[in-house]
N, C-alpha and C. Protein backbone atom coordinates (compact mmCIF):
# COMPACT_ATOMS: atom_id res chain seq x y z
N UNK A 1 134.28 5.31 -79.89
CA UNK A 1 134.56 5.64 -78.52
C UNK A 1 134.97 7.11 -78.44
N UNK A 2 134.28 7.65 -77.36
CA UNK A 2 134.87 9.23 -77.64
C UNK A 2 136.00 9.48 -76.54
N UNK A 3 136.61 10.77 -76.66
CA UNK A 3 137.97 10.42 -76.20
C UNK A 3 137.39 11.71 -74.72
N UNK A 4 138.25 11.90 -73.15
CA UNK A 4 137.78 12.51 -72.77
C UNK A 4 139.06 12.83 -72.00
N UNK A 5 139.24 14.34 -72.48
CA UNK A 5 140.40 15.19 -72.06
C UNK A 5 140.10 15.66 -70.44
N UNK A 6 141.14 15.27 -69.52
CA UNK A 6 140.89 15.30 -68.09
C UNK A 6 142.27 16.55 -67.93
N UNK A 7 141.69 17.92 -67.39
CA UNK A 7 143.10 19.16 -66.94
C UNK A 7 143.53 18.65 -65.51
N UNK A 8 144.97 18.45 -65.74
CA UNK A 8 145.57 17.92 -64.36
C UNK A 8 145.49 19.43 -63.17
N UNK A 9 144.87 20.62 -63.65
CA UNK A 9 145.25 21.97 -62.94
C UNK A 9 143.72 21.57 -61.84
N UNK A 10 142.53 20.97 -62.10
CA UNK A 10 141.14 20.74 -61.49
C UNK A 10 140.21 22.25 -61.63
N UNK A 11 141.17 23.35 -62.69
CA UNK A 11 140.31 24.42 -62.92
C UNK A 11 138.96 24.22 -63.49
N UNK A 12 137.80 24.37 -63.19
CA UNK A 12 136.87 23.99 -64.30
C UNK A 12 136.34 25.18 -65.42
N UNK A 13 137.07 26.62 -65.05
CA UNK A 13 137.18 27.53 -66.15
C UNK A 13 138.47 28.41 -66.44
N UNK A 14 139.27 27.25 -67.16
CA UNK A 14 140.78 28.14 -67.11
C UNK A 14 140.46 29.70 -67.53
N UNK A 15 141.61 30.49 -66.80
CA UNK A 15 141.43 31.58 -67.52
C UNK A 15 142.70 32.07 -68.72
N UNK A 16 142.21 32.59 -69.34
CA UNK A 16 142.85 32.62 -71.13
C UNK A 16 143.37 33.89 -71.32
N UNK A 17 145.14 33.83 -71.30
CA UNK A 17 146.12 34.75 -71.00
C UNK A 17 146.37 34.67 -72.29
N UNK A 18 146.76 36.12 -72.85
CA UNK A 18 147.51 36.18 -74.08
C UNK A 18 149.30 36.18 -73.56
N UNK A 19 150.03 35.55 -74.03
CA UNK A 19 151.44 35.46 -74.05
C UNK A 19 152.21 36.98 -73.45
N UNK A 20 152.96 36.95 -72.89
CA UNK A 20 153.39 38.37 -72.74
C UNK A 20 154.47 38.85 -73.58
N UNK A 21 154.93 39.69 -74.02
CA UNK A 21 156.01 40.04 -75.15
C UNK A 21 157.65 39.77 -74.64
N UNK A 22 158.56 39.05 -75.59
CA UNK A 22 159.31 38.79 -74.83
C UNK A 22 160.51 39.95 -75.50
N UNK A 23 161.43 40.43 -73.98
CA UNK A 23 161.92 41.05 -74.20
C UNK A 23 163.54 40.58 -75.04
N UNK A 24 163.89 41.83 -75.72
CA UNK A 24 164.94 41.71 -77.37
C UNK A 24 166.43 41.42 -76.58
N UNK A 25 166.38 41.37 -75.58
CA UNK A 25 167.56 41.49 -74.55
C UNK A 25 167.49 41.26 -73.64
N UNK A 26 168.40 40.46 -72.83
CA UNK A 26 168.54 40.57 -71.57
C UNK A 26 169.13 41.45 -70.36
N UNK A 27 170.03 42.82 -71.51
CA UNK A 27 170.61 43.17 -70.72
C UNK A 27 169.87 44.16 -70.09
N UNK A 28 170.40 44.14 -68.56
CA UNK A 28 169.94 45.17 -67.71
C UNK A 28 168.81 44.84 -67.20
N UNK A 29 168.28 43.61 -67.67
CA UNK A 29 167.25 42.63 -66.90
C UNK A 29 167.93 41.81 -65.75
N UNK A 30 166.81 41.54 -64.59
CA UNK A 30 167.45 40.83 -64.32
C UNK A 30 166.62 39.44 -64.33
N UNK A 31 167.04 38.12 -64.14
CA UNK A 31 166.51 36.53 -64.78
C UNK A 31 166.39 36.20 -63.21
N UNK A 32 164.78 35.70 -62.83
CA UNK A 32 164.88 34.43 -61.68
C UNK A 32 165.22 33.34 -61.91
N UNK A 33 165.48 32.76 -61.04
CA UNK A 33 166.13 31.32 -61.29
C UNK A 33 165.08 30.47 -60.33
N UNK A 34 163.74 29.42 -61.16
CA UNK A 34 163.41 29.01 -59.83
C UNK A 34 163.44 27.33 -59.81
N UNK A 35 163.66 26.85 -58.57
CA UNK A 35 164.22 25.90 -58.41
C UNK A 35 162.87 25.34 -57.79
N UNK A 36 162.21 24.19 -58.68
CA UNK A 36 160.92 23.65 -58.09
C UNK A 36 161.43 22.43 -56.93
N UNK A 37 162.29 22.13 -56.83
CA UNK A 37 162.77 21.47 -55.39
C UNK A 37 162.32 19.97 -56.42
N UNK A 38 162.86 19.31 -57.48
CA UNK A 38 162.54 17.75 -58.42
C UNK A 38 164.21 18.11 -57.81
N UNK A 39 164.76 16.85 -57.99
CA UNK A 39 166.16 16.06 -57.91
C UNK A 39 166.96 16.85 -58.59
N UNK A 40 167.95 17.40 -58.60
CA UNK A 40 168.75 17.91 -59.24
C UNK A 40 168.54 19.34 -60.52
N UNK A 41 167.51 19.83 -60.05
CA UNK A 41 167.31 21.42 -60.75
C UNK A 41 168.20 22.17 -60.11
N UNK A 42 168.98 22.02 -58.96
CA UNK A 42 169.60 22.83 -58.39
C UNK A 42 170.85 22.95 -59.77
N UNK A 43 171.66 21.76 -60.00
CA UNK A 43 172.48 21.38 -60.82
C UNK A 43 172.20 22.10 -62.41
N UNK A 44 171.12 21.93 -62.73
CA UNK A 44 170.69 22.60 -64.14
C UNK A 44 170.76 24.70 -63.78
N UNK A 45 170.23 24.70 -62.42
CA UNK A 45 169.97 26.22 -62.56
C UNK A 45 171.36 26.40 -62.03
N UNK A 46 172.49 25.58 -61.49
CA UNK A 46 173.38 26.66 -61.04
C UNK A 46 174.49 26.92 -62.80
N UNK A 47 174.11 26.28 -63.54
CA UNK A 47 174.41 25.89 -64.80
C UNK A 47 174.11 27.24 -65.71
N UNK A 48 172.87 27.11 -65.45
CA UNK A 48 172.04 28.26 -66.49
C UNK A 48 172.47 30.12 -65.76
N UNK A 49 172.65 30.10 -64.44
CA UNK A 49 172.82 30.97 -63.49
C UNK A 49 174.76 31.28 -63.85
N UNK A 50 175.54 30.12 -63.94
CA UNK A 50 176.78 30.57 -64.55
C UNK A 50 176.95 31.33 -66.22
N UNK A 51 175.88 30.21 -67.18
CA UNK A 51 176.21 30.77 -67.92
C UNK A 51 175.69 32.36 -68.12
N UNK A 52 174.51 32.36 -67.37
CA UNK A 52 174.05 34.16 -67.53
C UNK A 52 174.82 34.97 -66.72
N UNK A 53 175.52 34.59 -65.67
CA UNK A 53 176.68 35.66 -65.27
C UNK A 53 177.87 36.08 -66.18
N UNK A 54 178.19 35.12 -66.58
CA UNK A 54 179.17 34.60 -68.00
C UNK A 54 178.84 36.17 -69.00
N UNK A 55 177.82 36.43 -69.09
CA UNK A 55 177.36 37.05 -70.20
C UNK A 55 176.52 39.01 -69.49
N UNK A 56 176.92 38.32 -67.73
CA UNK A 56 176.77 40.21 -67.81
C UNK A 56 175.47 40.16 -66.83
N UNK A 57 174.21 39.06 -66.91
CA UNK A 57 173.23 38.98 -67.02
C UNK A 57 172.79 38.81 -65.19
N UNK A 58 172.30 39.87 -64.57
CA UNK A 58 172.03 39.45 -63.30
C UNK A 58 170.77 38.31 -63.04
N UNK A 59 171.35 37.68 -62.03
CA UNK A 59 170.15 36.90 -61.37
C UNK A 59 170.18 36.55 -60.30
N UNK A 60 168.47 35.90 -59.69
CA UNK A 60 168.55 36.03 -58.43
C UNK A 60 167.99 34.59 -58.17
N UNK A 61 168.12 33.39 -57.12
CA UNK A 61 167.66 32.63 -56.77
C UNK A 61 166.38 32.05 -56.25
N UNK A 62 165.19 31.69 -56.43
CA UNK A 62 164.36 30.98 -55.87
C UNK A 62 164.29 29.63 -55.55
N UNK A 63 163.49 29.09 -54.29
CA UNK A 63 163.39 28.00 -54.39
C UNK A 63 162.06 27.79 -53.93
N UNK A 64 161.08 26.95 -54.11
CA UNK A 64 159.80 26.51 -53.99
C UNK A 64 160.05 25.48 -52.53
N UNK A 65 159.00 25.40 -51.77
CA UNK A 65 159.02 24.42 -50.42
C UNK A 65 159.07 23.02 -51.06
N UNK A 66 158.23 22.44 -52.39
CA UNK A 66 157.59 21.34 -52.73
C UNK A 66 157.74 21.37 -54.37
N UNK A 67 158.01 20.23 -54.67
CA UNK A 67 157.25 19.90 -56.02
C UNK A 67 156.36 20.04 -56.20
N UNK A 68 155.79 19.30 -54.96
CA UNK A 68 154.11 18.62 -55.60
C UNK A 68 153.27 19.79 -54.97
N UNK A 69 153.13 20.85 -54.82
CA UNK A 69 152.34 21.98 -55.37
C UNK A 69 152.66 22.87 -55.27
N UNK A 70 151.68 24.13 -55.77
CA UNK A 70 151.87 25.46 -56.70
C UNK A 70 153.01 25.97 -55.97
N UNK A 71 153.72 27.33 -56.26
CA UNK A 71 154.35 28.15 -55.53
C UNK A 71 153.44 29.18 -54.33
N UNK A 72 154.11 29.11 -53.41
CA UNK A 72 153.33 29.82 -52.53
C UNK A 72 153.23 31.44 -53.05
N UNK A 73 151.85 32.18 -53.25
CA UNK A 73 151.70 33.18 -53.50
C UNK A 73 152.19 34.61 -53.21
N UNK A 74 153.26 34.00 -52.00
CA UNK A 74 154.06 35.13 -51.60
C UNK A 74 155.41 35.23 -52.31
N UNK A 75 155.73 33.97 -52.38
CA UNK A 75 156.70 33.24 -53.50
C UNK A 75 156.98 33.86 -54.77
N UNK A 76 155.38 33.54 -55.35
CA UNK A 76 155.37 34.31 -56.69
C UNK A 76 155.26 36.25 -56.88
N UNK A 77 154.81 36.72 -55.67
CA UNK A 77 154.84 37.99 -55.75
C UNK A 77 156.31 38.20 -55.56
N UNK A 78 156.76 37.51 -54.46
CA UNK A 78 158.58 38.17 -54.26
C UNK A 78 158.89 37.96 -55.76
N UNK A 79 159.20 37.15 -56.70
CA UNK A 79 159.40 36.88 -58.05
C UNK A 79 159.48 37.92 -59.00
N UNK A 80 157.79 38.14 -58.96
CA UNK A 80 157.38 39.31 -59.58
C UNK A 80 157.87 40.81 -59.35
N UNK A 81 158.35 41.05 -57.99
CA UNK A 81 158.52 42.02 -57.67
C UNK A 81 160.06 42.39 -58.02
N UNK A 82 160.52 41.40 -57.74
CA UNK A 82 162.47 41.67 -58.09
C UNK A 82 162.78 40.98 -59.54
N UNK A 83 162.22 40.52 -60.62
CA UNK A 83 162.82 40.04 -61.50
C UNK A 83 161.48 40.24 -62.84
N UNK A 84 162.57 40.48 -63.85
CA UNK A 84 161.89 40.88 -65.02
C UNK A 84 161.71 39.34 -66.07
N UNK A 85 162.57 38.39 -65.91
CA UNK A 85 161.50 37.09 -66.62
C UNK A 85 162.17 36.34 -65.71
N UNK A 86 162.02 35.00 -66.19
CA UNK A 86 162.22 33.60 -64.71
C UNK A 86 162.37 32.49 -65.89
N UNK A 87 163.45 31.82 -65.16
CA UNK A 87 163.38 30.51 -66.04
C UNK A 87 163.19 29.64 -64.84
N UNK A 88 162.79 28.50 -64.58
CA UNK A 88 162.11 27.56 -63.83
C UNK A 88 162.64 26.30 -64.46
N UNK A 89 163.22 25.30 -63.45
CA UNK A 89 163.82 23.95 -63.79
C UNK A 89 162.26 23.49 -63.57
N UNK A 90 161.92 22.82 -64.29
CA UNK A 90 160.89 21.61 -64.22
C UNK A 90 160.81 20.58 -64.17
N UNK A 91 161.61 19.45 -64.40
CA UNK A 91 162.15 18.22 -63.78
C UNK A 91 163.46 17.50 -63.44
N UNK A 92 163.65 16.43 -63.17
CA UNK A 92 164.52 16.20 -63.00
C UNK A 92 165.25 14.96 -63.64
């Protein structure tokens, strides 16, 4: 029986990113925080958001409209535009 790998994304030609380099420090970065709106990421990021203040480390808040799809593209440009990496709660 052959086996048949189904991509939950419905891309039918992903496109193929090399990793980006991660930076040696955080300091003087600043970290998004984004909150995909699952049950209780608020709770994990206000967590992760104390301990990086804790340590010096600015950050700034996002929140997504939905779980259940992508971030709105204005979303991800505001992101991009004010913050140098992002950590993202993913479930709940």
């Amino acid at each position: 029986m052959k086996a048949i790998l189904l991509d939950p994304t419905g891309e039918l030609d992903p496109i193929q990113r090399a990793p980006l380099t991660k930076p040696a420090s955080l300091t003087g970065l600043t970290v998004g925080l984004l909150d995909i709106s699952k049950a209780r990421g608020n709770v994990f990021l206000d967590r992760i958001e104390q301990l990086f203040n804790l340590r010096g480390v600015s950050t700034k808040r996002y929140k997504k409209p939905t779980f259940t799809r992508p971030a709105p593209i204005s979303l991800v440009q505001e992101i991009a535009s004010q913050c140098d990496v992002v950590v993202e709660g993913l479930a709940d």
